[in-house]
C-alpha atoms as a PDB file:
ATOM      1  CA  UNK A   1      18.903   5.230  -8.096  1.00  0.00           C
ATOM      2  CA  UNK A   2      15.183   4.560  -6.955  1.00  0.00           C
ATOM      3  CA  UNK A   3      14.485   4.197  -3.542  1.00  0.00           C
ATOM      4  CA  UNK A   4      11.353   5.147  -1.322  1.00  0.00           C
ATOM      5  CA  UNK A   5      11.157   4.715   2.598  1.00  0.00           C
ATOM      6  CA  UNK A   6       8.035   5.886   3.785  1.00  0.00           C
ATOM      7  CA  UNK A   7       5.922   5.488   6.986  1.00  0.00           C
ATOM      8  CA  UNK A   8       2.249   6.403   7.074  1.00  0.00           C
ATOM      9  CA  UNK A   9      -1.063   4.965   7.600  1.00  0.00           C
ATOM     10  CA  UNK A  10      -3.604   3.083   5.098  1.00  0.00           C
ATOM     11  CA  UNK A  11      -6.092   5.690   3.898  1.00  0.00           C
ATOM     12  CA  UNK A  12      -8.088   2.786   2.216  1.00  0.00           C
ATOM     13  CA  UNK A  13      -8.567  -0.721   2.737  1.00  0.00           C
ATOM     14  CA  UNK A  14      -6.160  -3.233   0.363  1.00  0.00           C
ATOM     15  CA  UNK A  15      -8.173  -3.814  -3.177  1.00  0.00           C
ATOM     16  CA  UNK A  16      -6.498  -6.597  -5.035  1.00  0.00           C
ATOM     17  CA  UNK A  17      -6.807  -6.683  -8.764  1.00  0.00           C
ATOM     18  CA  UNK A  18      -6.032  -9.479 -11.361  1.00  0.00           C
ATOM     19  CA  UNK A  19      -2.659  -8.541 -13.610  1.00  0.00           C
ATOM     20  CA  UNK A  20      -2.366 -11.207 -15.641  1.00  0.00           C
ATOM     21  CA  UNK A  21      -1.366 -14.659 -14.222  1.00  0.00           C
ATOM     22  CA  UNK A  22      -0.360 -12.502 -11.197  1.00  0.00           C
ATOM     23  CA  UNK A  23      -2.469 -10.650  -8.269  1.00  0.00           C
ATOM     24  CA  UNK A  24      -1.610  -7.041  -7.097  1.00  0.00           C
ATOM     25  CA  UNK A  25      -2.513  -5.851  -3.875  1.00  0.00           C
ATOM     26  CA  UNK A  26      -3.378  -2.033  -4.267  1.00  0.00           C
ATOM     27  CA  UNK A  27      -3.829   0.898  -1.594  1.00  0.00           C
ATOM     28  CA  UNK A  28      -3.064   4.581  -0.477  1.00  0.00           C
ATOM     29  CA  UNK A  29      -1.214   5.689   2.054  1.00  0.00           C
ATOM     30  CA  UNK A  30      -1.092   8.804   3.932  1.00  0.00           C
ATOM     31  CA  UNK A  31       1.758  10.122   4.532  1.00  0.00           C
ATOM     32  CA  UNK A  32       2.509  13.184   7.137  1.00  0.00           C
ATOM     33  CA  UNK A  33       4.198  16.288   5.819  1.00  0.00           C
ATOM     34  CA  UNK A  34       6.838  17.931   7.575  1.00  0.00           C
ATOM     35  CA  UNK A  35       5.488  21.242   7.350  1.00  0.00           C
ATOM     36  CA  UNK A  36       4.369  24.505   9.797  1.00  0.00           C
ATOM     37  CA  UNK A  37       0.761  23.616   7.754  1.00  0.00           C
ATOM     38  CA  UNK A  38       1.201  19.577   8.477  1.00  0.00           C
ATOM     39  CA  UNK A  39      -1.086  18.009   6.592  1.00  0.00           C
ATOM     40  CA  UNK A  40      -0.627  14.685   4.521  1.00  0.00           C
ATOM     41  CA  UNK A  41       0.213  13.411   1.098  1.00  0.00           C
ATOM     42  CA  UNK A  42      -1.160  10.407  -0.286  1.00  0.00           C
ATOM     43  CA  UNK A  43       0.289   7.926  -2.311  1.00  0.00           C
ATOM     44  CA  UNK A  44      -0.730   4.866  -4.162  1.00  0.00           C
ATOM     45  CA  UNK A  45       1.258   1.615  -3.423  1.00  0.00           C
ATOM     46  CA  UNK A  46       1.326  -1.696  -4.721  1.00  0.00           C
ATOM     47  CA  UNK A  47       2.882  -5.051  -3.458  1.00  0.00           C
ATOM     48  CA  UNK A  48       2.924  -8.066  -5.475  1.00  0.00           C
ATOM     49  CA  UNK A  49       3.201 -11.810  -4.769  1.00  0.00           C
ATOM     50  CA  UNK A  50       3.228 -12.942  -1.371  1.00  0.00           C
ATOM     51  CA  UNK A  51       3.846  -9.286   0.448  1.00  0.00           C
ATOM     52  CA  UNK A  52       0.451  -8.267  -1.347  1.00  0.00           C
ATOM     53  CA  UNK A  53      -1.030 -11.042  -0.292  1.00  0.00           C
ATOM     54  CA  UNK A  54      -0.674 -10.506   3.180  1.00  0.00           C
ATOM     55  CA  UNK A  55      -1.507  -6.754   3.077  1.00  0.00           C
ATOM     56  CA  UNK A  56      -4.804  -8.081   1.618  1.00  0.00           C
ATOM     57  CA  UNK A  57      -5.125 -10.809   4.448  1.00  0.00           C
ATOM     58  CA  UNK A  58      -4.017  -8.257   7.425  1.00  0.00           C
ATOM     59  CA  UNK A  59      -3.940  -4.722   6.738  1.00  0.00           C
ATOM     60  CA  UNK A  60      -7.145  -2.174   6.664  1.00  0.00           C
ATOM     61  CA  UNK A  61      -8.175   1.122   6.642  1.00  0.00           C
ATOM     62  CA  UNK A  62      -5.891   3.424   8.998  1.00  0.00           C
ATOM     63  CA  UNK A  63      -3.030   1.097  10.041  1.00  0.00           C
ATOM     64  CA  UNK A  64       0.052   1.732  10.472  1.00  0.00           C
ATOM     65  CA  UNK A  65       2.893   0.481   7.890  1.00  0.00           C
ATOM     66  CA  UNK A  66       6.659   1.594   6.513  1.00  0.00           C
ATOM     67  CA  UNK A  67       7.050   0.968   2.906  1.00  0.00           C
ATOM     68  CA  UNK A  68      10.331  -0.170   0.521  1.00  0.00           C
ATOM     69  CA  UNK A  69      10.241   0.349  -2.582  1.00  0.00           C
ATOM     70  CA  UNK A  70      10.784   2.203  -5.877  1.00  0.00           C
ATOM     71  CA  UNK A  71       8.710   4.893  -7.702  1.00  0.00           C
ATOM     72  CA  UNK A  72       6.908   3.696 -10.965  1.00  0.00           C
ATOM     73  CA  UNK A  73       4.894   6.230 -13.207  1.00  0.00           C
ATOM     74  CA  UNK A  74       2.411   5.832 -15.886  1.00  0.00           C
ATOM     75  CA  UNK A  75       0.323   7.877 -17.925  1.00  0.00           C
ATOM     76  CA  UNK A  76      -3.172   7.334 -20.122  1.00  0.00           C
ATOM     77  CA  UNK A  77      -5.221   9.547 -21.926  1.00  0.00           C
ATOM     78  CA  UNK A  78      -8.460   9.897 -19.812  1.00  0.00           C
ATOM     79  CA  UNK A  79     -12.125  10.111 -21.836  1.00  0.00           C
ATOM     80  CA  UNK A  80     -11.912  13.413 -22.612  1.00  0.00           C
ATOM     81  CA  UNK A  81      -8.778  12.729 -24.318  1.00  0.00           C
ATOM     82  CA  UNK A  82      -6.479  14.559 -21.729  1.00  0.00           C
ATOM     83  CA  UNK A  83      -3.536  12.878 -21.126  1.00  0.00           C
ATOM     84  CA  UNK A  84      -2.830  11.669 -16.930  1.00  0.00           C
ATOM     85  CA  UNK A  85      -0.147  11.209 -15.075  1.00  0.00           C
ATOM     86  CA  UNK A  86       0.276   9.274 -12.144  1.00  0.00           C
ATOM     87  CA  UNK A  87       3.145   7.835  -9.830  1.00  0.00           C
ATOM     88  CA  UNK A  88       2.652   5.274  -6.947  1.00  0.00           C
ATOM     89  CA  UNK A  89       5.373   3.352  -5.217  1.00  0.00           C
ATOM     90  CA  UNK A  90       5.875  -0.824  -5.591  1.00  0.00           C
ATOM     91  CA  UNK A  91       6.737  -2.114  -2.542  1.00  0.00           C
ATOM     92  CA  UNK A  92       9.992  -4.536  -1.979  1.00  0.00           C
ATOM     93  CA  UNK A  93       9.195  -4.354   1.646  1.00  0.00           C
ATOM     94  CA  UNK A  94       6.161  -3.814   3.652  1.00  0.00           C
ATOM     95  CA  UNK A  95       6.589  -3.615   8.020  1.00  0.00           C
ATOM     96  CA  UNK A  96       3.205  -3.898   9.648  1.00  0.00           C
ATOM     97  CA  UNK A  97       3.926  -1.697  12.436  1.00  0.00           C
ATOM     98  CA  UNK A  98       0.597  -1.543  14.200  1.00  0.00           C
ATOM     99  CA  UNK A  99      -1.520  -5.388  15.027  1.00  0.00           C
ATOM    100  CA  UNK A 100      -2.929  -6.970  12.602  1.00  0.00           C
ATOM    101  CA  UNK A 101      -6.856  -7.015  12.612  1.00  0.00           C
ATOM    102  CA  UNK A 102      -9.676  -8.974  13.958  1.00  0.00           C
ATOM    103  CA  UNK A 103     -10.324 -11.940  11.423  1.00  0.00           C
ATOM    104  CA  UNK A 104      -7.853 -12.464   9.060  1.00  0.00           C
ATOM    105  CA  UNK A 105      -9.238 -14.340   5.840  1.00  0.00           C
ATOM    106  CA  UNK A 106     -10.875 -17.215   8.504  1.00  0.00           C
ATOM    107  CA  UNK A 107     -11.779 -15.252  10.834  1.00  0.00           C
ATOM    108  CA  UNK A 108      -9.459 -15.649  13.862  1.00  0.00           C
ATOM    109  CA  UNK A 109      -7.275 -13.137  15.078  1.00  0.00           C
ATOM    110  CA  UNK A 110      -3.505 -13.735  13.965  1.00  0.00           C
ATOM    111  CA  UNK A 111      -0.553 -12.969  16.101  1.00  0.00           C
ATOM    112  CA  UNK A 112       1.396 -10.061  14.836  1.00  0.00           C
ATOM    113  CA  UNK A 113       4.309 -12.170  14.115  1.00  0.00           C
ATOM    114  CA  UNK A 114       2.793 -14.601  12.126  1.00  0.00           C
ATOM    115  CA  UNK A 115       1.417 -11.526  10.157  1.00  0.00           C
ATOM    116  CA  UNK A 116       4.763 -10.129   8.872  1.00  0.00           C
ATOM    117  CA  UNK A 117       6.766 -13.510   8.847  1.00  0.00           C
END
C-alpha cells in the first residue's frame, strides 16, 4: 500500500510545468520533524488537473496545507553521468488550511471556501 498524509508549509511558491496535453502544479513542502533536534524535511509534491490548478491560483510561499497522496520515485543520470534519485509525493488531496492570498489569478481576494471547493 502507498499512502502519504502530511501537514507542512509551502517552502516555495507553486511552479506549474507543461506534461504533455496536461499541466502539473509543482512545489516543496516543509515538513516538521518530530525530533529533540526539530528541524524540517522537505519534500517535493505535485497535484495534477484541477487540485494543481488551484494550488497555482491560491497557494504561495509559507502556507499552510495537508497533503494525500502516494509516493512516486524516479531516477536520471545527471551531466556528469551519476545516476539521481529522487522521490516526491502526488497529491489525491490537497486541504488549504491557512487563507488563501491577496489576488488570486484577477486580482481579488477569494473567500477561503471558494478556494478549496
Amino acid at each position: 500500500m502507498n499512502n502519504v498524509s502530511v501537514i507542512g508549509n509551502l517552502a516555495t511558491d507553486v511552479e506549474v510545468r507543461e506534461a504533455g496535453e496536461k499541466q502539473v502544479s509543482k512545489f516543496l513542502l516543509a515538513v516538521d520533524r518530530y525530533s529533540r533536534d526539530g528541524g524540517a524535511d522537505f519534500v517535493g509534491v505535485s497535484a495534477w488537473d484541477r487540485q494543481g490548478e488551484l494550488c497555482a491560483q491560491y497557494l504561495a510561499k509559507g502556507r499552510r496545507v495537508a497533503i494525500e497522496g502516494y509516493l512516486r520515485s524516479h531516477s536520471w543520470e545527471d551531466e556528469g553521468g551519476k545516476r539521481r534519485r529522487d522521490v516526491e509525493i502526488v497529491a489525491r488531496k490537497v486541504d488549504f488550511l491557512s487563507g488563501p492570498r491577496e489576488g488570486g489569478s484577477n486580482g481579488e481576494v477569494v473567500p477561503f471556501e471558494a478556494a478549496v471547493a
